[in-house]
Protein backbone atom coordinates (compact mmCIF):
# COMPACT_ATOMS: atom_id res chain seq x y z
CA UNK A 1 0.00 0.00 0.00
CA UNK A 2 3.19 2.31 0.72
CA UNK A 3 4.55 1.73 -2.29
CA UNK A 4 1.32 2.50 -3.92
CA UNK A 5 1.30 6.12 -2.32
CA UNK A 6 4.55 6.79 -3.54
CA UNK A 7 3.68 6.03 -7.01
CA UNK A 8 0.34 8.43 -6.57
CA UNK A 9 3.04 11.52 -5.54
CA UNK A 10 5.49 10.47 -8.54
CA UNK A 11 2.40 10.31 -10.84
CA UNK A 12 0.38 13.90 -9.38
CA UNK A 13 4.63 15.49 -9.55
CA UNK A 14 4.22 14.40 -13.08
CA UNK A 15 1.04 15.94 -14.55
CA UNK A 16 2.75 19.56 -14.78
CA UNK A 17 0.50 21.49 -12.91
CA UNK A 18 1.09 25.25 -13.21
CA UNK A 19 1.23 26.72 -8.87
CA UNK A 20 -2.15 28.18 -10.37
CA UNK A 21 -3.43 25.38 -11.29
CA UNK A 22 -2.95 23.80 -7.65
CA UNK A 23 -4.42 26.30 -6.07
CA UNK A 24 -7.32 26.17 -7.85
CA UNK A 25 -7.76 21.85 -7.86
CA UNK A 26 -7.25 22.46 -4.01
CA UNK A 27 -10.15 24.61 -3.70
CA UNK A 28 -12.39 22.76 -5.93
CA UNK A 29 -11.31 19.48 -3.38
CA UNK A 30 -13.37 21.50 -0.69
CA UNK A 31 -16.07 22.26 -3.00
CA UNK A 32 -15.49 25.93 -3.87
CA UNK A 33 -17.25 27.35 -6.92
CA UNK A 34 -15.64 28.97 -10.06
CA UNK A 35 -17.18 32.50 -8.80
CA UNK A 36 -15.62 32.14 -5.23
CA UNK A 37 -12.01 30.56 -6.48
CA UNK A 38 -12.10 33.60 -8.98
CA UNK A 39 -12.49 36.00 -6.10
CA UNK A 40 -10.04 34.44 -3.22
CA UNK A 41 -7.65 34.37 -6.02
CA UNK A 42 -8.64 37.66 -7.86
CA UNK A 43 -8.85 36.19 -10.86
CA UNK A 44 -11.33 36.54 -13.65
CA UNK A 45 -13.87 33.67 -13.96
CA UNK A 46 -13.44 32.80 -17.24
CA UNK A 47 -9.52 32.17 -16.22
CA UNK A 48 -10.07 30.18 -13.83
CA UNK A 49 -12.51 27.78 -16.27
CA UNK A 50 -10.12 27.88 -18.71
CA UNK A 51 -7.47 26.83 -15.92
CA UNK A 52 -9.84 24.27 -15.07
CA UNK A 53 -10.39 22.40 -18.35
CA UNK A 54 -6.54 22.17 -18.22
CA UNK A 55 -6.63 20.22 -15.08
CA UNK A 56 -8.94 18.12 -16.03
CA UNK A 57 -7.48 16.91 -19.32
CA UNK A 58 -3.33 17.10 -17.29
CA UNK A 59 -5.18 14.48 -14.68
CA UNK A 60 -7.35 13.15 -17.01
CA UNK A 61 -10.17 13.73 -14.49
CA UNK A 62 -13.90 13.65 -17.01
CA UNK A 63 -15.12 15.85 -13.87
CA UNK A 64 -14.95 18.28 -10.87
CA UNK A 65 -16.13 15.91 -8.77
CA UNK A 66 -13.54 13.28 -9.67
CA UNK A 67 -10.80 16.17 -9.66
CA UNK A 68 -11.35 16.53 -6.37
CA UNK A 69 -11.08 12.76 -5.72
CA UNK A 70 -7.85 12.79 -7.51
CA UNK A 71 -6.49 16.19 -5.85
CA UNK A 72 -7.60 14.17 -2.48
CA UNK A 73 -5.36 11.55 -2.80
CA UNK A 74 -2.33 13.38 -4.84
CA UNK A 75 -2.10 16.59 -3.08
């Protein structure tokens, strides 16, 4: 099981996520709308979709819901 964590960290190191991008897959983890990741991050919203159809297809996540499963387990 160990050694299947470690693989997880290698593999989320691995997807290339911009420090942006982070930010924003840890606030959709706790459920955080595009509106309110927009304003704790003072971005527009339309960046931070655009940021987030990124993620999705670096993790190859088809959702939020199962980016935040993925950010659970490799952030």
């Amino acid at each position: 099981m160990e050694l299947e964590r470690s693989n997880n960290s290698l593999n989320a190191e691995g997807k290339n996520l911009t420090a942006q991008q982070t930010k924003i897959l840890a606030h959709i983890a706790v459920g955080a709308t595009d509106e309110e990741i927009a304003e704790k991050l003072r971005i527009s919203p339309h960046v931070i979709q655009t940021d987030i159809d990124n993620i999705l297809a670096k993790i190859k996540a088809p959702n939020r819901f199962q980016a935040a499963l993925w950010a659970a387990t490799n952030l």
